[in-house]
N, C-alpha and C. Protein backbone atom coordinates (compact mmCIF):
# COMPACT_ATOMS: atom_id res chain seq x y z
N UNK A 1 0.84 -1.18 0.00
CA UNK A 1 0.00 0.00 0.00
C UNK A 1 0.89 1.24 0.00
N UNK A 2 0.49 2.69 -1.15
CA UNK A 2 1.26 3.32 -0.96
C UNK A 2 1.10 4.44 0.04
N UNK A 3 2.03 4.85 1.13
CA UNK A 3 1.88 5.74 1.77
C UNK A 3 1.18 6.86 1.62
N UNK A 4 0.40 8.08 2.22
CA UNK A 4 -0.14 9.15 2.69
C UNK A 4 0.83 10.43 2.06
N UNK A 5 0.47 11.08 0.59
CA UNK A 5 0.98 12.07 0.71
C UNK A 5 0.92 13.34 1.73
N UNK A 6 2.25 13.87 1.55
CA UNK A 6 1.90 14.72 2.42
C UNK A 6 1.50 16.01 1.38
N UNK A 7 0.48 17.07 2.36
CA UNK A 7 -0.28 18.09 1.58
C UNK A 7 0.77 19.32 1.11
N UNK A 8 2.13 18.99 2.20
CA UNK A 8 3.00 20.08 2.33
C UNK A 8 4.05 20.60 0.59
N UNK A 9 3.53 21.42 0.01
CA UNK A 9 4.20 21.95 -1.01
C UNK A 9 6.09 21.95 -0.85
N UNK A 10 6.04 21.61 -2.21
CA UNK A 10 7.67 21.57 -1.93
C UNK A 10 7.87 23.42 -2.11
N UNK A 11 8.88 23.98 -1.12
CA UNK A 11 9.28 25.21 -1.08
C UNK A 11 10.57 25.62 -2.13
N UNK A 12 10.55 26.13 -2.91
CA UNK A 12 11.49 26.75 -3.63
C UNK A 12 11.64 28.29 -3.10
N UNK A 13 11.16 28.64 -2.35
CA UNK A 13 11.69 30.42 -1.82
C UNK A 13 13.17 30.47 -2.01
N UNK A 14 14.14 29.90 -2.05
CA UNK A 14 15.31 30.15 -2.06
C UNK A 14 15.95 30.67 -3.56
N UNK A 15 14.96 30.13 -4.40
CA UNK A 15 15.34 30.66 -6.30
C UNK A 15 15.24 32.45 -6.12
N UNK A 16 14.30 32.83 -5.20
CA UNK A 16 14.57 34.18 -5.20
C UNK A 16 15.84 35.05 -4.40
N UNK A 17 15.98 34.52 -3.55
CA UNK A 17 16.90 34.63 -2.49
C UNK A 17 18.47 34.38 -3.43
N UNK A 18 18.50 33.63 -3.85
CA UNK A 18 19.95 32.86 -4.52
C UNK A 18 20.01 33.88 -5.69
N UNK A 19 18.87 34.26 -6.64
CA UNK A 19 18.93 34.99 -7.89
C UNK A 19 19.21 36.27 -7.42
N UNK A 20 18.65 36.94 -5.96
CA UNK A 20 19.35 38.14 -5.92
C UNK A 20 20.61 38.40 -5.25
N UNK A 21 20.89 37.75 -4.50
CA UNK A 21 22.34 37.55 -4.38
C UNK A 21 23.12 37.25 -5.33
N UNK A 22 23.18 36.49 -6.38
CA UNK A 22 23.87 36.42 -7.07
C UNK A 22 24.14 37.79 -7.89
N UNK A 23 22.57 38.20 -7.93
CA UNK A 23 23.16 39.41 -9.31
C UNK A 23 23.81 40.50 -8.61
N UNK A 24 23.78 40.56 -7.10
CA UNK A 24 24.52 41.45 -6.70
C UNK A 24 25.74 41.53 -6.58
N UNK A 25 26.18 40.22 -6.34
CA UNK A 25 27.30 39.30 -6.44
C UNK A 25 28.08 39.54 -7.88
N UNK A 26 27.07 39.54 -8.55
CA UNK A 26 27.84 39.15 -10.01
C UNK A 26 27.83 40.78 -10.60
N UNK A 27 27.13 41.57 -10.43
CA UNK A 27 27.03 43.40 -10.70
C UNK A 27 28.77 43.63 -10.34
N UNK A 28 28.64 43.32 -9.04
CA UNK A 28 30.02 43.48 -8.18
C UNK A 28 31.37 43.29 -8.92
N UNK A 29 31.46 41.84 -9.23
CA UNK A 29 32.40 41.31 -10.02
C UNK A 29 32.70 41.47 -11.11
N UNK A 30 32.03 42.16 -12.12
CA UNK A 30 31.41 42.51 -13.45
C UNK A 30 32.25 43.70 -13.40
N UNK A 31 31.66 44.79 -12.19
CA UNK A 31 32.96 45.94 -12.48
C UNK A 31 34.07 45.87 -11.86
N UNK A 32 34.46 45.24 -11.19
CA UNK A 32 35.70 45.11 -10.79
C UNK A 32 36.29 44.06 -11.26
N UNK A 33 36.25 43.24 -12.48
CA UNK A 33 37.05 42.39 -13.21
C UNK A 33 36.37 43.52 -14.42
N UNK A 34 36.10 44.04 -15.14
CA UNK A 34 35.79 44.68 -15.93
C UNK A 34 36.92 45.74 -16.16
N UNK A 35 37.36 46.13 -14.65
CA UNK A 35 38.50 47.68 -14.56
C UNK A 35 39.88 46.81 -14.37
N UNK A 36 39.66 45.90 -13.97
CA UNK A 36 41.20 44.78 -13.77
C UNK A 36 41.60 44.06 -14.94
N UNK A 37 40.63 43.46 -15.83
CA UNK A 37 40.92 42.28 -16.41
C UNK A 37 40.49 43.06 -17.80
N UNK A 38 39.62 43.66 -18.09
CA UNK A 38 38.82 44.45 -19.55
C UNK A 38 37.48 43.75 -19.04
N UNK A 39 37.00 44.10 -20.27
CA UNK A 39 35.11 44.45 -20.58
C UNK A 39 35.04 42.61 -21.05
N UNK A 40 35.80 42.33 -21.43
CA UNK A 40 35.41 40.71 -21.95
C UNK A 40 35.02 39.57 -21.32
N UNK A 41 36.17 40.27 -20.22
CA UNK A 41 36.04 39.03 -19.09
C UNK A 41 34.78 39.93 -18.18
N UNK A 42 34.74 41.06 -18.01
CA UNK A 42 33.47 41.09 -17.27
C UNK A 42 32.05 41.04 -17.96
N UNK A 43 32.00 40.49 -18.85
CA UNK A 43 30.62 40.33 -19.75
C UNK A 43 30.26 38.91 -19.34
N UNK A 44 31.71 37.85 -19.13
CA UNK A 44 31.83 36.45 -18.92
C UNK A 44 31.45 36.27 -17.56
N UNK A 45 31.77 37.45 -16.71
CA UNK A 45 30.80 37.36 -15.60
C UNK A 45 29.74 37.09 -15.33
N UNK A 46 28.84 37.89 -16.04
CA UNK A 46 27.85 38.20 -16.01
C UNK A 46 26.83 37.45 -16.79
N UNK A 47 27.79 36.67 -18.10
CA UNK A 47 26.73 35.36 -18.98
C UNK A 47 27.18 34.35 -18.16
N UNK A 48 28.16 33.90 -17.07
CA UNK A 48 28.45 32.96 -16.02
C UNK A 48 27.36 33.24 -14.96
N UNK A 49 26.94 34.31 -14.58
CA UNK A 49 25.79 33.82 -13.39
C UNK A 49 24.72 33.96 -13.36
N UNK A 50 24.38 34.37 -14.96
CA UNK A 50 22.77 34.05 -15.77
C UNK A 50 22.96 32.79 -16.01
N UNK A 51 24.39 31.79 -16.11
CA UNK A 51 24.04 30.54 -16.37
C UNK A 51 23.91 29.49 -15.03
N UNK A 52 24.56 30.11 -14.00
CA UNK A 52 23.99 29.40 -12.99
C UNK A 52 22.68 29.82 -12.56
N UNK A 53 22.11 30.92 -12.57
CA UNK A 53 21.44 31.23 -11.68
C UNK A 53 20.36 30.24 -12.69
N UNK A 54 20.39 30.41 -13.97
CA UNK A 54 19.05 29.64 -14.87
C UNK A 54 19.33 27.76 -14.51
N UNK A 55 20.86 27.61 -14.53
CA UNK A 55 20.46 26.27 -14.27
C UNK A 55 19.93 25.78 -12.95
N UNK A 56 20.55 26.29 -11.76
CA UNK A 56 19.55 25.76 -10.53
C UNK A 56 18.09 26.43 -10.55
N UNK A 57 17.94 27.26 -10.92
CA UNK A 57 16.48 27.43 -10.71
C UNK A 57 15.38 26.43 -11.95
N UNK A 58 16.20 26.36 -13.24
CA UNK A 58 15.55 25.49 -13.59
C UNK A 58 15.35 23.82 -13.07
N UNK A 59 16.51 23.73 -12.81
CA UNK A 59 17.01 22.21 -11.86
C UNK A 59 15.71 22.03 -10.66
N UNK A 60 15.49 23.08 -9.46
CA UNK A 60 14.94 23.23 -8.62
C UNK A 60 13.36 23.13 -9.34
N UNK A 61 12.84 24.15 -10.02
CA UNK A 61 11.35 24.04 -10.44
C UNK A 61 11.29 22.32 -11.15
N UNK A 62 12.14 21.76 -11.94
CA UNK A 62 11.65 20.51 -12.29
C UNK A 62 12.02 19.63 -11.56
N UNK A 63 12.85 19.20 -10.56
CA UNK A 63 12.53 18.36 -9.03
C UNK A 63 11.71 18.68 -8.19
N UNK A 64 11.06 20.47 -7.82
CA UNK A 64 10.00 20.33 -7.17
C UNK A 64 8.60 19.80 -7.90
N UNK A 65 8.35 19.92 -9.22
CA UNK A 65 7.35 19.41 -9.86
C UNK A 65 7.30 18.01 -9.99
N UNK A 66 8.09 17.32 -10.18
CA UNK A 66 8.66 15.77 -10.17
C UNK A 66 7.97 14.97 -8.82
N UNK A 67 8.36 15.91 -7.43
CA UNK A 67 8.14 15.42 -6.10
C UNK A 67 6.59 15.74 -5.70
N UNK A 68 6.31 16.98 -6.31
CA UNK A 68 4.81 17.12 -6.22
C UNK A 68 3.96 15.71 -6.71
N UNK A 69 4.31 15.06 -7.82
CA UNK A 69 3.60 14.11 -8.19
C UNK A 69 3.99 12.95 -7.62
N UNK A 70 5.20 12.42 -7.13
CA UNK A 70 5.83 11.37 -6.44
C UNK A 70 7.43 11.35 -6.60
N UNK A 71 7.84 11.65 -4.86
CA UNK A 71 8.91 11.39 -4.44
C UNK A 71 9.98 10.74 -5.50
N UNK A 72 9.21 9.35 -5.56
CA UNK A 72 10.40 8.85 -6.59
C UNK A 72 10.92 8.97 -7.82
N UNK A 73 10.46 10.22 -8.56
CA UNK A 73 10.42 11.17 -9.63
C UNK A 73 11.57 12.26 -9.84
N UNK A 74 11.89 12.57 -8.25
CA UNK A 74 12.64 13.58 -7.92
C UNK A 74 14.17 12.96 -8.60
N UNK A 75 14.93 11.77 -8.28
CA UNK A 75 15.63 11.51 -8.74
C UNK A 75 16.01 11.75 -10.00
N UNK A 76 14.58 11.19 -10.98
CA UNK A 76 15.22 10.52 -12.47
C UNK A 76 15.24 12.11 -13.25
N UNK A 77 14.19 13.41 -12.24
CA UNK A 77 14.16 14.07 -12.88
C UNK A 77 15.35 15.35 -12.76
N UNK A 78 15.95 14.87 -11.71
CA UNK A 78 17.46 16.00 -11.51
C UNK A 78 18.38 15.52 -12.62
N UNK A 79 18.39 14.19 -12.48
CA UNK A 79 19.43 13.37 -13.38
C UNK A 79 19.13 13.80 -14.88
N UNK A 80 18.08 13.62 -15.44
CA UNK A 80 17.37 13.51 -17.27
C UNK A 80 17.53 15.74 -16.83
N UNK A 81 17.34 16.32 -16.25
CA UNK A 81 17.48 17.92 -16.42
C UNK A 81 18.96 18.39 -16.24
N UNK A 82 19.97 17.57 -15.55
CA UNK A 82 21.09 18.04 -15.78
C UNK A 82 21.71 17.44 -17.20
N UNK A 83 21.54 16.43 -17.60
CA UNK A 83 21.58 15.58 -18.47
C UNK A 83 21.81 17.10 -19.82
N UNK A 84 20.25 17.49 -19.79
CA UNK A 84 19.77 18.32 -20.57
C UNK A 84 20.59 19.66 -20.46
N UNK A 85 20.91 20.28 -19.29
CA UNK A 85 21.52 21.22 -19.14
C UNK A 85 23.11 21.36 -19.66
N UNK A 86 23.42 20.24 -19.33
CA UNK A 86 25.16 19.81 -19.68
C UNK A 86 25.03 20.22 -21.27
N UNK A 87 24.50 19.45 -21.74
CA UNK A 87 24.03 19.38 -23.59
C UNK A 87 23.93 20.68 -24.08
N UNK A 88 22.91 21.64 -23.63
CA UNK A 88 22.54 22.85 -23.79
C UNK A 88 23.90 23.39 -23.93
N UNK A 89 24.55 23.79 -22.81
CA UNK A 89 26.16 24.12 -22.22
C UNK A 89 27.01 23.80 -23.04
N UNK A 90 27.19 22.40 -23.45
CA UNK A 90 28.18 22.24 -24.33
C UNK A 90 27.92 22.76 -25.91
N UNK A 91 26.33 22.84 -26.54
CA UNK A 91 26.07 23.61 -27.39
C UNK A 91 26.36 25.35 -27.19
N UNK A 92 26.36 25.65 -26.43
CA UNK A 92 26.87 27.18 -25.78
C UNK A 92 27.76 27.27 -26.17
N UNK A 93 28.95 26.74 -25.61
CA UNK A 93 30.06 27.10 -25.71
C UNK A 93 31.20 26.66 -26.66
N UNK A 94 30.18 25.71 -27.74
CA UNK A 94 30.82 24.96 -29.13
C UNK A 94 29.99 26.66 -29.93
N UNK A 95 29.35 27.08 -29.88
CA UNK A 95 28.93 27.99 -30.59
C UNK A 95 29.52 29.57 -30.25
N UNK A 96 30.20 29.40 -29.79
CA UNK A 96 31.09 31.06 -29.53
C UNK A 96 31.91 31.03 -30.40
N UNK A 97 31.41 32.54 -30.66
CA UNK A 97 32.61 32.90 -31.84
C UNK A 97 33.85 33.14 -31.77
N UNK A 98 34.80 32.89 -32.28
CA UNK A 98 36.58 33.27 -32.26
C UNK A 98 36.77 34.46 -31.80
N UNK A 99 35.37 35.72 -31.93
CA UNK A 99 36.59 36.38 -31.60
C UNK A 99 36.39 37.27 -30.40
N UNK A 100 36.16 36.22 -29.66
CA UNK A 100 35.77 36.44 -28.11
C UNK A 100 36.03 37.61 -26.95
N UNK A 101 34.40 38.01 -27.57
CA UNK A 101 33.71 38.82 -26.77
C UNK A 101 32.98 38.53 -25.42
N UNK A 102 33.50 37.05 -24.77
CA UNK A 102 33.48 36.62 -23.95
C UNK A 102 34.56 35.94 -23.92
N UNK A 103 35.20 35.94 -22.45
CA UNK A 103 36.65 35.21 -22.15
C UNK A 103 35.76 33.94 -21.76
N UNK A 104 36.35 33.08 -22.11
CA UNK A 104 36.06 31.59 -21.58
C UNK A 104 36.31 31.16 -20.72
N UNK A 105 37.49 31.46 -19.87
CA UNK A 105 38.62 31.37 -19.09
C UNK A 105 37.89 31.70 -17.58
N UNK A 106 37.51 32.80 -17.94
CA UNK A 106 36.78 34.12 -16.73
C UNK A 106 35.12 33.16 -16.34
N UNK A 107 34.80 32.91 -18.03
CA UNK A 107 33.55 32.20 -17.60
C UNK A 107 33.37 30.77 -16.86
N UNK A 108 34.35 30.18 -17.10
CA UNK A 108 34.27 29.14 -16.43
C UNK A 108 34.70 28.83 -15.02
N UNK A 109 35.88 29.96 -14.27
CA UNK A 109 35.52 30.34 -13.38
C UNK A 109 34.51 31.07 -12.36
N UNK A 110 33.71 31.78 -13.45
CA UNK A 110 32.68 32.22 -12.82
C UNK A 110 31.23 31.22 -12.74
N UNK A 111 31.47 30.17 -13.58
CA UNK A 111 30.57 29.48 -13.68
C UNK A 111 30.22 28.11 -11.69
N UNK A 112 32.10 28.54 -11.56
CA UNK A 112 32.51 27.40 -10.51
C UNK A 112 32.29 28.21 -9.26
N UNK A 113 32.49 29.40 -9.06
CA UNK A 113 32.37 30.28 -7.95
C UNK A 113 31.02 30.55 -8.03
N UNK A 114 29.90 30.44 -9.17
CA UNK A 114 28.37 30.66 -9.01
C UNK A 114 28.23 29.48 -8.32
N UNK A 115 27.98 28.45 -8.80
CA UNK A 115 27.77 27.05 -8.32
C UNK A 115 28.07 26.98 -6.37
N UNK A 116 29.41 27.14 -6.51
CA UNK A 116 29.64 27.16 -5.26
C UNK A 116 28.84 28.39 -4.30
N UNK A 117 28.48 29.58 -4.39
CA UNK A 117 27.68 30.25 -3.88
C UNK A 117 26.28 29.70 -3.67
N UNK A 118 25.60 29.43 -5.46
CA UNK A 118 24.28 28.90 -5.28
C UNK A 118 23.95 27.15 -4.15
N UNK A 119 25.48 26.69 -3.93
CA UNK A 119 24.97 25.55 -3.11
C UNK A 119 24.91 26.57 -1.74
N UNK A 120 26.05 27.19 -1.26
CA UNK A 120 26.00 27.92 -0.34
C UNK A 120 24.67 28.35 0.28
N UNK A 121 24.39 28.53 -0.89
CA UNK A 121 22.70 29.60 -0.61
C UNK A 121 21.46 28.40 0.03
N UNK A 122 21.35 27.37 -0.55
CA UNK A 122 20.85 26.05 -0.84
C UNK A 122 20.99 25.60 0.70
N UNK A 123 22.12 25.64 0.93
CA UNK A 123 22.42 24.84 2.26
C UNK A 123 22.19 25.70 3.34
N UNK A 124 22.26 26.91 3.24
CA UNK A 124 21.82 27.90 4.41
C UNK A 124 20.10 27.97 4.42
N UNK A 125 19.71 27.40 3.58
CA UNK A 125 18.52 27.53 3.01
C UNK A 125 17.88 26.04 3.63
N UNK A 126 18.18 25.01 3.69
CA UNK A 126 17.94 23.90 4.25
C UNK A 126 18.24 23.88 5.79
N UNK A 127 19.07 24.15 6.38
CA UNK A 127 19.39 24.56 7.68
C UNK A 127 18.80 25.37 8.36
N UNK A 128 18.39 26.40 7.97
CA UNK A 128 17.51 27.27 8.30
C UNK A 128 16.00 26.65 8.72
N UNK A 129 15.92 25.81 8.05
CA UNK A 129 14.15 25.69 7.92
C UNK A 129 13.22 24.32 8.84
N UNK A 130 12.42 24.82 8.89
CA UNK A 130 12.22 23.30 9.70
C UNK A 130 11.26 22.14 7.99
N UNK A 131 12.17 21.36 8.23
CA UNK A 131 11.92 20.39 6.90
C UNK A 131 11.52 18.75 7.75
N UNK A 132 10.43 18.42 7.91
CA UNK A 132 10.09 17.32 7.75
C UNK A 132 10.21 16.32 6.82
N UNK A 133 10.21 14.97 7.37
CA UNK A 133 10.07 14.06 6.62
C UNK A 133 9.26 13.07 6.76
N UNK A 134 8.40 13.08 7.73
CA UNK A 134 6.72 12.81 8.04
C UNK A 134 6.02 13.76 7.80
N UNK A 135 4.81 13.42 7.64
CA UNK A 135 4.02 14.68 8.30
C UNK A 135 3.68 15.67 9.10
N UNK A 136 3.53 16.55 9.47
CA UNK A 136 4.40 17.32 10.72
C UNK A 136 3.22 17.12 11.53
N UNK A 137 3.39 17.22 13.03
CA UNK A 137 2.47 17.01 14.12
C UNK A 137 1.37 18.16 14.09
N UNK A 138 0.26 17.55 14.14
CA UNK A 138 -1.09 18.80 14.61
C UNK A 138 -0.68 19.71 15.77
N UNK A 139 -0.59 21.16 15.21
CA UNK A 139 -0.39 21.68 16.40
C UNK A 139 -1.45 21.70 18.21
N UNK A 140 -0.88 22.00 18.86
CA UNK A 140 -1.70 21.51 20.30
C UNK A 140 -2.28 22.21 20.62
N UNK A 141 -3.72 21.90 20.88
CA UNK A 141 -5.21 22.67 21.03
C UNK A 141 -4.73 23.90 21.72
N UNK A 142 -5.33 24.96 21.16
CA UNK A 142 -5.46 26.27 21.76
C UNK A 142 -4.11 27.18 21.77
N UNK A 143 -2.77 26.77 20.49
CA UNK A 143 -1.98 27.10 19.92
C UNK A 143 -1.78 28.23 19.24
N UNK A 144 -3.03 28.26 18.06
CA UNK A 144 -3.97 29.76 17.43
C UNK A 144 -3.96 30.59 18.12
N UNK A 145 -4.77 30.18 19.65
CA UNK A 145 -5.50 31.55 20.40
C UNK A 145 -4.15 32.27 20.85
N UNK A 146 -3.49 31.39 21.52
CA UNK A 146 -2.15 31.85 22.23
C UNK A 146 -1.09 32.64 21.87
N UNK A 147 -0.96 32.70 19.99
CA UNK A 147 0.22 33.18 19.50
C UNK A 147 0.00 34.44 19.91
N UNK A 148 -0.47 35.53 19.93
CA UNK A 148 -0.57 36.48 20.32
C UNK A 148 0.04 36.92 21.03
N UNK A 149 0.03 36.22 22.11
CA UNK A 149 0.68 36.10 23.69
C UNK A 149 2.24 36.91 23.06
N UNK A 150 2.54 38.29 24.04
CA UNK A 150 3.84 38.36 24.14
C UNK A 150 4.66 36.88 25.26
N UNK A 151 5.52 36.63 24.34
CA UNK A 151 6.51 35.23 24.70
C UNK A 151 6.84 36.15 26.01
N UNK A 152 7.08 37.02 26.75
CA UNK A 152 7.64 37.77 28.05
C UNK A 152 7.08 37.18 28.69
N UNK A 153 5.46 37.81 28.81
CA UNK A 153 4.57 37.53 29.73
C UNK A 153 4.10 36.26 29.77
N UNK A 154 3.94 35.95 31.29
CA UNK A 154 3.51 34.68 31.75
C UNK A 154 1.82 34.62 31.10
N UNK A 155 1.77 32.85 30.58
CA UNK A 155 0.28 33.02 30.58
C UNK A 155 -0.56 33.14 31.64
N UNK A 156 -2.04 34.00 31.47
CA UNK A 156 -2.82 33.83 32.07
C UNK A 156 -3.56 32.62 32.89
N UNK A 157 -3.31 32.41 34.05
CA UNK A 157 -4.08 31.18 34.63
C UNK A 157 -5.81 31.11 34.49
N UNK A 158 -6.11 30.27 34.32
CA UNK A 158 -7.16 29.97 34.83
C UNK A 158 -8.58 30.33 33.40
């Protein structure tokens, strides 16, 4: 018999959180490898963390859709979307032109320092949260009425 879904939506809040950090992140780096390095390598910045930021968020929306329908989905569908992403990527970057208006060099470091941020983000993002893996407990009668309550003050007896 198959188990009791649970009603609880998978949370992606973090695609927003990660996308603006990054671009602030990557604004940052953009002019200051831009005034250090030239305009080439900071363009490579900047098509480096439109490419992370699109691949985990795309990664993330099609494992949370995968798990919405069943858990055991989540797998085949990270695997068959990176699959897809790699492919994409390697069509990317077989298609740049010679006479590079993007450094490659710059991008693929920036591609490794996005990654590493966007797990960063991911994992502060999981730690943070309270994540079940049952169903979470009914909260305890008369929980609602109480939030109110400044946490200081003692409750009312009686």
């Amino acid at each position: 018999m198959t188990p009791p879904r649970s009603q609880v939506p998978w949370d992606i809040s973090f695609l927003r959180v990660g996308a603006l950090i990054t671009a602030a992140v990557a604004v940052v780096a953009a002019v200051i490898t831009g005034l250090l390095l030239g305009w080439a390598d900071a363009m490579a910045v900047l098509v480096g963390a439109a490419i992370v930021t699109a691949f985990f968020s795309v990664s993330s929306i099609v494992v949370a859709w995968a798990g919405r329908i069943d858990d055991t989905f989540t797998l085949p569908a990270a695997l068959g979307t990176f699959l897809v992403k790699a492919l994409i990527l390697f069509a990317f970057l077989s298609a740049l032109p010679d006479d590079r208006w993007l450094d490659v060099r710059t991008l693929a470091f920036t591609v490794v320092a996005g990654a590493l941020l966007w797990s960063g983000i991911q994992l502060r993002w999981v730690w943070t949260r309270q994540l079940y893996y049952v169903p979470p407990p009914a909260p305890p009668a008369g929980a609602a009425s109480a939030s109110h309550l400044d946490p200081e003050k003692p409750a009312p007896r009686g």
